[in-house]
Protein backbone atom coordinates (compact mmCIF):
# COMPACT_ATOMS: atom_id res chain seq x y z
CA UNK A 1 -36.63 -37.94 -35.10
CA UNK A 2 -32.79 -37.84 -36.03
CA UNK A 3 -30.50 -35.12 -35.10
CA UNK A 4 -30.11 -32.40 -36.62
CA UNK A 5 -26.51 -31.87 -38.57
CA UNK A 6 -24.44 -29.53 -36.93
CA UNK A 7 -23.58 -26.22 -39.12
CA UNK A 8 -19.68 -27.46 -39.45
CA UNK A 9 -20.95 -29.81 -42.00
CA UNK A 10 -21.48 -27.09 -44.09
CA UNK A 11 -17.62 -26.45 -44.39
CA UNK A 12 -16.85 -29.77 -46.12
CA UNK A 13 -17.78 -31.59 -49.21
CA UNK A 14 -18.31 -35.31 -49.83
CA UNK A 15 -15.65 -37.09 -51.53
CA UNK A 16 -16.77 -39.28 -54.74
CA UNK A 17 -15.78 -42.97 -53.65
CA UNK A 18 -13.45 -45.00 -55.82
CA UNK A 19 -14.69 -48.08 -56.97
CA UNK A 20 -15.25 -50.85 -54.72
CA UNK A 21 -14.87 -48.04 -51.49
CA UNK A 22 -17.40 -47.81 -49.41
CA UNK A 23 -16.00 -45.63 -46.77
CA UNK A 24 -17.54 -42.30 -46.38
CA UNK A 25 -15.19 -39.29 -46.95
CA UNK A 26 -15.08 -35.85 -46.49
CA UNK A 27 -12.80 -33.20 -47.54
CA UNK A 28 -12.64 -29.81 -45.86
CA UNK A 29 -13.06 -26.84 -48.06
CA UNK A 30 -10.55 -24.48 -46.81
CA UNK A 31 -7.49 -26.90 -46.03
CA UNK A 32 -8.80 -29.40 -48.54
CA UNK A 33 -7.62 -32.61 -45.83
CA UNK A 34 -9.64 -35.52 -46.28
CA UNK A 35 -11.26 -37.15 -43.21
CA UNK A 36 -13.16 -40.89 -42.74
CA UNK A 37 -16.95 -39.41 -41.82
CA UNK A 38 -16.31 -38.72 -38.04
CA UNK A 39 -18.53 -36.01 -36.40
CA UNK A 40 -16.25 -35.46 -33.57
CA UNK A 41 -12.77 -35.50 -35.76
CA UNK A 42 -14.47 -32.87 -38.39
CA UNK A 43 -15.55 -30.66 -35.82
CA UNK A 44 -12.60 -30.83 -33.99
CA UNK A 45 -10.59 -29.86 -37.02
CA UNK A 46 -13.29 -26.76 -38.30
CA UNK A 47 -12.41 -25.61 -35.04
CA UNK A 48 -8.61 -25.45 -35.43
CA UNK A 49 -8.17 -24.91 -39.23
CA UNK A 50 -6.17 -21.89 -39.55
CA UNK A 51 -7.11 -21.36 -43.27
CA UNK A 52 -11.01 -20.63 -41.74
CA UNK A 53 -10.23 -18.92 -39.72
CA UNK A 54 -8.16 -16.61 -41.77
CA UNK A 55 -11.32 -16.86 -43.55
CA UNK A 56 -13.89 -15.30 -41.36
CA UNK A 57 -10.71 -12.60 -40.56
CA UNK A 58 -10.49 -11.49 -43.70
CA UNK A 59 -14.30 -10.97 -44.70
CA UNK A 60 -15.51 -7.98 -42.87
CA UNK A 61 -19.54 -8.66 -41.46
CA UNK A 62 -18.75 -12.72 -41.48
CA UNK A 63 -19.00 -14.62 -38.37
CA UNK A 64 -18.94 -17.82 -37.85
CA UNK A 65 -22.00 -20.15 -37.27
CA UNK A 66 -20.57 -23.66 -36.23
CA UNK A 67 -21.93 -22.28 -32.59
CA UNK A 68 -19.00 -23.78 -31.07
CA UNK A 69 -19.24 -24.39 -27.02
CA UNK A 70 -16.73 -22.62 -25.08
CA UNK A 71 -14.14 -24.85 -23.17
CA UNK A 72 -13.40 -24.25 -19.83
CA UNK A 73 -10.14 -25.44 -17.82
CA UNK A 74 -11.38 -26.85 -14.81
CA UNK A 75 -7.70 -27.95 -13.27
CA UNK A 76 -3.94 -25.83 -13.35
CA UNK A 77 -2.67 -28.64 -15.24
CA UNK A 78 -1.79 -28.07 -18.82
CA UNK A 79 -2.37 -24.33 -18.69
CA UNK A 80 0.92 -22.92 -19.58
CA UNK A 81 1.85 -24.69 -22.66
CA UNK A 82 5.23 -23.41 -22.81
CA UNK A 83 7.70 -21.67 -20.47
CA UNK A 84 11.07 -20.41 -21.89
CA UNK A 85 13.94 -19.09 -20.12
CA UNK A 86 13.00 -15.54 -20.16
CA UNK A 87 9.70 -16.41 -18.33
CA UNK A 88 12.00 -18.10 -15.73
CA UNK A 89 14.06 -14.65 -15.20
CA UNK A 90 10.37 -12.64 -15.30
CA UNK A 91 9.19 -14.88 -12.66
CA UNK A 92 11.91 -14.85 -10.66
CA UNK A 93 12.46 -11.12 -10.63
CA UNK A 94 8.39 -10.47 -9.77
CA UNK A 95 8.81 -13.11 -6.77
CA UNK A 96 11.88 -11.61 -5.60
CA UNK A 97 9.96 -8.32 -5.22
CA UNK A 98 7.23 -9.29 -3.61
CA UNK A 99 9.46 -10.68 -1.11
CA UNK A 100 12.20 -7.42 -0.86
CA UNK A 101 9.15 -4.98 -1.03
CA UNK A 102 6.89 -6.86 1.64
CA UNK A 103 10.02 -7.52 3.33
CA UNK A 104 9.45 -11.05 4.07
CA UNK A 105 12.29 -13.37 5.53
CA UNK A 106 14.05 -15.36 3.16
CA UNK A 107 13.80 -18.50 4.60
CA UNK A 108 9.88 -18.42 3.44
CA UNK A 109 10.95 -19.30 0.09
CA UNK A 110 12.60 -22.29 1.61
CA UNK A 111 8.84 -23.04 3.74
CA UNK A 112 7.48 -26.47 2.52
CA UNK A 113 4.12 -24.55 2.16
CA UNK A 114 5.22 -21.98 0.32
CA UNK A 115 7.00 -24.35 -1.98
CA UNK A 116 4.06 -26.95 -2.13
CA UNK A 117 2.07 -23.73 -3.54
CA UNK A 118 4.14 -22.64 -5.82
CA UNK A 119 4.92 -25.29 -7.49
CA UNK A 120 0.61 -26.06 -7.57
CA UNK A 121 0.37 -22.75 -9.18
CA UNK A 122 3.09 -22.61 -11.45
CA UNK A 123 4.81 -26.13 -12.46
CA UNK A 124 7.15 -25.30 -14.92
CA UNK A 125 8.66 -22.87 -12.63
CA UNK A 126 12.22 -24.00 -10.70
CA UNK A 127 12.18 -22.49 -7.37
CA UNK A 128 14.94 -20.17 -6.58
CA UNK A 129 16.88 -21.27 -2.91
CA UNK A 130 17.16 -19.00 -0.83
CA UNK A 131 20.58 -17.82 -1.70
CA UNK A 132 19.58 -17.32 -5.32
CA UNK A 133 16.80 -14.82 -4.05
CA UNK A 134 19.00 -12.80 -1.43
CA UNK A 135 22.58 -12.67 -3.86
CA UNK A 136 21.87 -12.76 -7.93
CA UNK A 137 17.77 -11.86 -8.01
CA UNK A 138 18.03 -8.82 -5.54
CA UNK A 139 21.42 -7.46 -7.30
CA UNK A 140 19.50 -8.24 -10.72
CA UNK A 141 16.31 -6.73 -9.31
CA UNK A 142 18.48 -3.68 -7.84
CA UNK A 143 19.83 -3.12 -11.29
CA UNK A 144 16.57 -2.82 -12.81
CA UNK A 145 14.93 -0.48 -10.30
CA UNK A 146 18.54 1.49 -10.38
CA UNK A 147 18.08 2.02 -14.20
CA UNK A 148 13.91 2.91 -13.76
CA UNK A 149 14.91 5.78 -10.98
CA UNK A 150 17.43 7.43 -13.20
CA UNK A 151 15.01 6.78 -16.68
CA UNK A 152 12.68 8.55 -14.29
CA UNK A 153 14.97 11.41 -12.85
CA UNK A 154 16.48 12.02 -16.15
CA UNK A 155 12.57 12.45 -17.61
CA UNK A 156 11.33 14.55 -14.97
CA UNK A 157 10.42 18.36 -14.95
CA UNK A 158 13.26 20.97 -14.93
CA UNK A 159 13.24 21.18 -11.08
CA UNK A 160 12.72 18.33 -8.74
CA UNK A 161 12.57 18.77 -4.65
CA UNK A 162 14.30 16.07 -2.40
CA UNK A 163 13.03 15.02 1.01
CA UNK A 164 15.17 13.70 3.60
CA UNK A 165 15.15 11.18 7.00
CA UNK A 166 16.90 9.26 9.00
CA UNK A 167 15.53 6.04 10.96
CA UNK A 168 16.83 2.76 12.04
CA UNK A 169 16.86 -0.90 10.35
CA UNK A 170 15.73 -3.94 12.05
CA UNK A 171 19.79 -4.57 12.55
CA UNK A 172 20.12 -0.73 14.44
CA UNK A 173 22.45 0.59 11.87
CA UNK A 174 21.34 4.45 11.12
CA UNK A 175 20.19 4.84 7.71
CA UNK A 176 19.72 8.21 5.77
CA UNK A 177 17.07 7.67 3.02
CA UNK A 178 16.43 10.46 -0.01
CA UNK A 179 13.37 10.79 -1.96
CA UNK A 180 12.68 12.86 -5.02
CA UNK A 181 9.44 14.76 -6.02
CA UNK A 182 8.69 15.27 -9.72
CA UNK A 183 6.25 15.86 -8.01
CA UNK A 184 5.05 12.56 -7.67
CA UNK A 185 7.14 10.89 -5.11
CA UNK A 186 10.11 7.80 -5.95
CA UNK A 187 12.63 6.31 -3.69
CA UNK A 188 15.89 7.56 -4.90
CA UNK A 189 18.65 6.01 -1.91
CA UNK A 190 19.59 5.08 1.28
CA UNK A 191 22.37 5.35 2.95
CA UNK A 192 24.50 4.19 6.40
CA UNK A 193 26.18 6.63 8.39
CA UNK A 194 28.08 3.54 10.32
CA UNK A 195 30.58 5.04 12.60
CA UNK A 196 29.40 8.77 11.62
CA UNK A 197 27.75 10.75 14.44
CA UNK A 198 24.24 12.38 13.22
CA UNK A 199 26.27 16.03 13.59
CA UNK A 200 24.80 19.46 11.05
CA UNK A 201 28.10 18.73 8.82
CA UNK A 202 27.91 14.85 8.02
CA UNK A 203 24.10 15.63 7.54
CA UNK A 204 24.99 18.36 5.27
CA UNK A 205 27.65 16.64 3.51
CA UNK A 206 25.13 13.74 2.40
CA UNK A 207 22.38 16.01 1.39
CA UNK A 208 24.94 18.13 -0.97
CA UNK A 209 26.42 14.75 -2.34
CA UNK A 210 23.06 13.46 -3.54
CA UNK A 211 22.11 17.26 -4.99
CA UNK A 212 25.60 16.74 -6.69
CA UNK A 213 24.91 13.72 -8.23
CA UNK A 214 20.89 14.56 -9.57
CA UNK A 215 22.37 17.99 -10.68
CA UNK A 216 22.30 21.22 -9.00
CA UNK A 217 20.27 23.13 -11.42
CA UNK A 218 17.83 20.38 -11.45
CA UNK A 219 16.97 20.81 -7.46
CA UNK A 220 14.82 23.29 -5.61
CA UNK A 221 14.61 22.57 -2.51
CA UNK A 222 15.69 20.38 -0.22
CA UNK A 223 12.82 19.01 2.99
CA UNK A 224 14.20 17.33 6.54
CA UNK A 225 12.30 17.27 9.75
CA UNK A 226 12.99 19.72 12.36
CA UNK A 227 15.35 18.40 14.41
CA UNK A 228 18.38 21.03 15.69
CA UNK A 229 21.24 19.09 13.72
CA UNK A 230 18.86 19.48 10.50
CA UNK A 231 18.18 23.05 10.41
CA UNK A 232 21.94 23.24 11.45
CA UNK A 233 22.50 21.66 8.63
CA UNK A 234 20.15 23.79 6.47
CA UNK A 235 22.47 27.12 7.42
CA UNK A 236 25.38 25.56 6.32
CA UNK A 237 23.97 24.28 2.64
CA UNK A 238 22.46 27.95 2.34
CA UNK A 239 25.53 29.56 2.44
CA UNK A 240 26.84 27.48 -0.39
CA UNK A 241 23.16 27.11 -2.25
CA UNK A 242 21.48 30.49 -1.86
CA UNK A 243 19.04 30.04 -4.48
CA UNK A 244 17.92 26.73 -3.22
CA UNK A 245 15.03 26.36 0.04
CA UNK A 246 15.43 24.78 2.89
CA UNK A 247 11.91 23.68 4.73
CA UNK A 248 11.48 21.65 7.94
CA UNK A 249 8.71 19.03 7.04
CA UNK A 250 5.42 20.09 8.12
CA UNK A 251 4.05 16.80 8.77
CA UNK A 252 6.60 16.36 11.45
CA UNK A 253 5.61 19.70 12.71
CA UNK A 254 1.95 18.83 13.01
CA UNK A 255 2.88 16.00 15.08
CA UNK A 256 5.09 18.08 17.78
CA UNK A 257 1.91 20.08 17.91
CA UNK A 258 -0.02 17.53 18.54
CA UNK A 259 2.44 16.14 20.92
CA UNK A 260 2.02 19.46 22.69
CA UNK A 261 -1.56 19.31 23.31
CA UNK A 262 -0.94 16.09 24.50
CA UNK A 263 1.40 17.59 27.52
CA UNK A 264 -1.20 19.68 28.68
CA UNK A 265 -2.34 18.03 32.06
CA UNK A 266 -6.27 18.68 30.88
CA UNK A 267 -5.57 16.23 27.48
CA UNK A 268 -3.20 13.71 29.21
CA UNK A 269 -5.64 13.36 32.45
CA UNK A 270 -8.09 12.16 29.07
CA UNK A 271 -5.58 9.84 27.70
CA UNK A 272 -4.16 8.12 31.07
CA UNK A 273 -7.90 7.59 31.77
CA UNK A 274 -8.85 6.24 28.12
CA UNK A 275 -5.91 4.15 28.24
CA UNK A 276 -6.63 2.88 31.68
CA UNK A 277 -10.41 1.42 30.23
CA UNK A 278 -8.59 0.17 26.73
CA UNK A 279 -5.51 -1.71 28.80
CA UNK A 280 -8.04 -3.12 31.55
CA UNK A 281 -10.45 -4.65 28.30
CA UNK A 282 -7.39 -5.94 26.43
CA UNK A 283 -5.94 -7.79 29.60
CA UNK A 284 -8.76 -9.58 30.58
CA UNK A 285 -10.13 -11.88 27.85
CA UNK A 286 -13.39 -13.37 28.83
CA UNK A 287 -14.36 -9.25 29.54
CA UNK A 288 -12.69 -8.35 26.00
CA UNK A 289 -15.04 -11.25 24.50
CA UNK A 290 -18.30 -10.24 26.16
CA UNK A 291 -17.84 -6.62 24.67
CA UNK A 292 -17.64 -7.73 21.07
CA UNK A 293 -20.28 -9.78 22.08
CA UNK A 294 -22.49 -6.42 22.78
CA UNK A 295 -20.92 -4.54 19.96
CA UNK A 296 -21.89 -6.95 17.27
CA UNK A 297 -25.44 -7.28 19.26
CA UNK A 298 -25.36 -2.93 18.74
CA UNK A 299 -23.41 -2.11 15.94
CA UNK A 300 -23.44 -5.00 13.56
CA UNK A 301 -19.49 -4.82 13.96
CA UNK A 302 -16.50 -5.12 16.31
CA UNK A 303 -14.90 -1.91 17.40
CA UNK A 304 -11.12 -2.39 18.34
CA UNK A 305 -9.38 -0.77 21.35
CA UNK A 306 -6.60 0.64 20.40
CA UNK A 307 -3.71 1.65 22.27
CA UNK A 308 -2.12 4.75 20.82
CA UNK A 309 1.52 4.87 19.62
CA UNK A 310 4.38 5.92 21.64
CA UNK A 311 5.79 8.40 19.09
CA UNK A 312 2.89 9.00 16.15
CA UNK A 313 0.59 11.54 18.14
CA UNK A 314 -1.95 11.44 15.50
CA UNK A 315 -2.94 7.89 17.06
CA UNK A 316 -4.19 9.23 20.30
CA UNK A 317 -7.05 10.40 17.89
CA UNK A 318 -7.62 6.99 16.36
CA UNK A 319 -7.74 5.22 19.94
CA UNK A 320 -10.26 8.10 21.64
CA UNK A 321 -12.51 7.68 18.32
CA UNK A 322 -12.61 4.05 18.99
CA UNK A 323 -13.52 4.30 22.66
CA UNK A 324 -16.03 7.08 21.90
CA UNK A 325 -17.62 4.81 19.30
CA UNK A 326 -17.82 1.96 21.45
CA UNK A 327 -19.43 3.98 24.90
CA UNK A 328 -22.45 2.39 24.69
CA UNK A 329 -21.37 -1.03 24.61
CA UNK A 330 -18.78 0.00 27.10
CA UNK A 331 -21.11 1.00 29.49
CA UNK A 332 -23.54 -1.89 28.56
CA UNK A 333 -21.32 -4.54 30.47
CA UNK A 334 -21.51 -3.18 33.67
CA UNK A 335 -24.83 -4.73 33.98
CA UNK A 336 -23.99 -7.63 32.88
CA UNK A 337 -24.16 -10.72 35.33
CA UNK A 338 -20.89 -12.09 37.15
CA UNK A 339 -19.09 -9.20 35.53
CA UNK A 340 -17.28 -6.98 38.47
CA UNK A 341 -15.21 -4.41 37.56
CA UNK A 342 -12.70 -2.36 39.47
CA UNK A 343 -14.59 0.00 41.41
CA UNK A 344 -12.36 2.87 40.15
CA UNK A 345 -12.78 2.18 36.58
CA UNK A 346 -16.67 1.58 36.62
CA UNK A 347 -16.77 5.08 37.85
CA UNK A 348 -14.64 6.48 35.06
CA UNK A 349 -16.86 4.55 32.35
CA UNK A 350 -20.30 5.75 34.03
CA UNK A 351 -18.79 9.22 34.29
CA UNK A 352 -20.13 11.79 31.95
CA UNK A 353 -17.07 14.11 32.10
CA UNK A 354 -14.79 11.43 31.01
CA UNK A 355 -16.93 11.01 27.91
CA UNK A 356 -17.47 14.70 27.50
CA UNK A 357 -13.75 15.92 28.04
CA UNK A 358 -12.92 12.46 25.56
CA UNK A 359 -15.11 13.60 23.23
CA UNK A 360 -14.11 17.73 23.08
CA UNK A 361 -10.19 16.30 22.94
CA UNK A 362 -11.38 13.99 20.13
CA UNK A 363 -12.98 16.85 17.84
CA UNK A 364 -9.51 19.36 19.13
CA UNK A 365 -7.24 16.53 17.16
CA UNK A 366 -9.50 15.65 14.40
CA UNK A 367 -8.41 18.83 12.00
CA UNK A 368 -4.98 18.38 12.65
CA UNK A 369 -5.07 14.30 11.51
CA UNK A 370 -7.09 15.27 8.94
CA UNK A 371 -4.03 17.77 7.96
CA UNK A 372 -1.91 14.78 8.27
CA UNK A 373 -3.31 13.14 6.23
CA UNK A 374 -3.00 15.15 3.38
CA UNK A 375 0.25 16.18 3.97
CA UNK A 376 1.63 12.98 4.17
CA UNK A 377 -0.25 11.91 0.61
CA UNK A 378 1.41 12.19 -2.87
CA UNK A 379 0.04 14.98 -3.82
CA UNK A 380 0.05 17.83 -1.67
CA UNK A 381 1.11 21.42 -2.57
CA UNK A 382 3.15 24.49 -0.99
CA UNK A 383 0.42 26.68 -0.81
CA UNK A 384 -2.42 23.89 0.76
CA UNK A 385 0.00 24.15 3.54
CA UNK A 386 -0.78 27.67 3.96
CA UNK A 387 -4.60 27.62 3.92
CA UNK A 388 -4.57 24.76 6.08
CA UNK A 389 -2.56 26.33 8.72
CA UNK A 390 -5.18 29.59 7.97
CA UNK A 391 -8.32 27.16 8.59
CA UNK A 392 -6.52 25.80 11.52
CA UNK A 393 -5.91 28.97 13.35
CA UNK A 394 -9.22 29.92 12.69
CA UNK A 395 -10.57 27.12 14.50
CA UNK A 396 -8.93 27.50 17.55
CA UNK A 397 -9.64 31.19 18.00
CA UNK A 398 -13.56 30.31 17.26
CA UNK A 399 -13.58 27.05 19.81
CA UNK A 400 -14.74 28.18 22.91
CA UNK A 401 -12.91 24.81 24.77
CA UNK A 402 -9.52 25.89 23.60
CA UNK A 403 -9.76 29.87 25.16
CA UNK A 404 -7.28 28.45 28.27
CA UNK A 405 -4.57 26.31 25.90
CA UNK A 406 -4.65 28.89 23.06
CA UNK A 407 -1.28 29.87 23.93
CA UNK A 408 0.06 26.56 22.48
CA UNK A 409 -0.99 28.27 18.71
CA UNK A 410 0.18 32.17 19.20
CA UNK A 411 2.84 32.14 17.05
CA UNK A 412 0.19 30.94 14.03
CA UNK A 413 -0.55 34.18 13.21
CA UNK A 414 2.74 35.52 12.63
CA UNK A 415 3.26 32.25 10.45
CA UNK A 416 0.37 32.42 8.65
CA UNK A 417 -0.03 36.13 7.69
């Protein structure tokens, strides 16, 4: 039985032979080219005639029927049929920020890996050395993000609020960084106090520069943590900004709180001994191994020991949750065979105090992360920070474990009424 014609047949008409021709021709009945009968060349060119499809664009309800089989590209090769000078600069600038913003090292552009993949992925696309990323991209890149922050500033509701901080770069130099709320959060600029000693007046002198230069109508209020040079330096802008408020940041606040829980001899007893079980796990390996072995046996997962952070209290929550989560399997290796463990530390781990006193610490610290947390999001407000505190001092006047510490949270009421 012969095959069936395909439908793009339809779209072209025999040609009447001259004399003495007996080639086969067709003609195409929207371009009107002329084609030697070839299945594959007809099809081909129904496919790419721009007259048919102009066609089936301009007749509402008409689709085509030629049924023609997608093409898939199965290799990179080919697949950017062009690349102009302008894609060259929009490449470059979106590499150059992922490297600024992830802040990678330079020299990875300069990685024979990195390079080797690059050029895989996009061929027509000349590397930039390492200089070239570091000198003209990040000034052209700078430029850009310059002109975006003050598009953004100069678009933004009649008031803004800035936030302030200091910290450190990975070269020690003390940096002062601002951000602006619209409300939604941007970076607005950093700057280096070099030789300048963190004192109330050089902090206030920064803070009323950048209010000078976003407009002082335009800002509200000003937030810095609660160091003693800040609100020093909040004293002296008031007298020259009345109008404007001054706030201490209450994240930072949360976290001296927490820090003060932490001093109490009843909580730090908990965390010496939870960090005693963690560090003793995660300095002997063949141990560490055997306990994931039970936790994926129990839990279907690996819990990490973590160690919490020398400086962010709200991590002492996320190590005792961890260690809490993992008891059983904790407790599940002291019977395992040729494991010994320090005689000390196997009676902390089949102690139910420990886990008890872990446990009450870990509920004390879990409303105040949870506080964190939203504080430290986009898109907190003023007044959640006053219901929050409300729902916090409510909780420690109900909890029966915190009737000996409460003193810690007496001056809540006065700060929440």
């Amino acid at each position: 039985m012969p095959r069936a014609k395909g439908a793009f047949w339809n779209e072209f008409t025999l040609v009447t032979a001259e004399e003495n021709d007996t080639t086969e021709k067709y003609s195409c009945n929207h371009c009107n080219i002329i084609y030697v009968k070839n299945a594959s060349r007809m099809q081909k060119h129904i496919e790419n005639c721009t007259n048919y499809q102009s066609t089936l664009e301009q007749t509402p309800g008409i689709e085509s029927n030629l049924q023609i089989p997608k093409k898939y590209q199965r290799t990179l090769d080919g697949f950017v049929q062009s690349f102009s000078e302008s894609d060259q600069l929009q490449m470059e600038g979106l590499l150059g920020r992922a490297f600024f913003s992830a802040g990678l090292s330079m020299n990875c552009i300069e990685n024979p890996d990195m390079q080797a993949f690059l050029k895989r992925s996009m061929p027509w696309f000349k590397i930039p050395s390492r200089y070239l990323l570091s000198n003209t991209i990040l000034d052209r890149e700078y430029k850009k993000l310059s002109y975006l922050v003050e598009k953004t500033l100069n678009n933004s509701p009649e008031f803004v609020c800035i936030t302030s901080d200091g910290w450190s770069n990975i070269n020690k130099l003390s940096i002062i960084n601002y951000m602006i709320t619209t409300p939604n959060p941007f970076f607005y600029k950093a700057t280096s106090m070099n030789e300048e000693r963190h004192t109330a007046e050089n902090i206030a002198n920064g803070i009323d520069n950048i209010i000078d230069e976003i407009g002082t109508s335009k800002v509200a209020a000003v937030i810095t943590d609660n160091a003693p040079n800040m609100k020093a330096a909040w004293k002296i802008l008031q007298r020259k900004y009345p109008q404007k408020i001054f706030l201490g940041c209450w994240a930072h606040a949360i976290h001296l709180w927490i820090k003060d829980i932490l001093n109490l001899s009843w909580a730090d007893n908990i965390i010496q001994d939870g960090k005693n079980i963690i560090n003793y796990f995660r300095n002997h390996q063949i141990i560490l191994a055997i306990l994931r072995k039970i936790q994926k046996e129990k839990y279907n997962k690996c819990i990490s020991l973590l160690l919490p952070g020398e400086t962010r209290w709200g991590s002492h929550f996320y190590s005792l949750n961890n260690l809490l989560s993992t008891k059983s399997a904790i407790q599940s290796i002291l019977v395992e065979d040729n494991i010994t463990l320090p005689e000390e530390l196997k009676q902390k781990i089949i102690s139910n105090d420990l886990w008890t006193n872990i446990k009450k610490l870990r509920n004390l610290l879990e409303p105040f992360v949870n506080f964190l947390q939203q504080l430290q999001s986009d898109t907190p407000n003023l007044s959640s920070v006053y219901l929050k505190l409300k729902n916090l001092e409510d909780f420690v006047i109900t909890n029966n474990d915190l009737t000996q510490y409460r003193h810690i949270w007496g001056f809540w009421g006065q700060n929440c009424r």
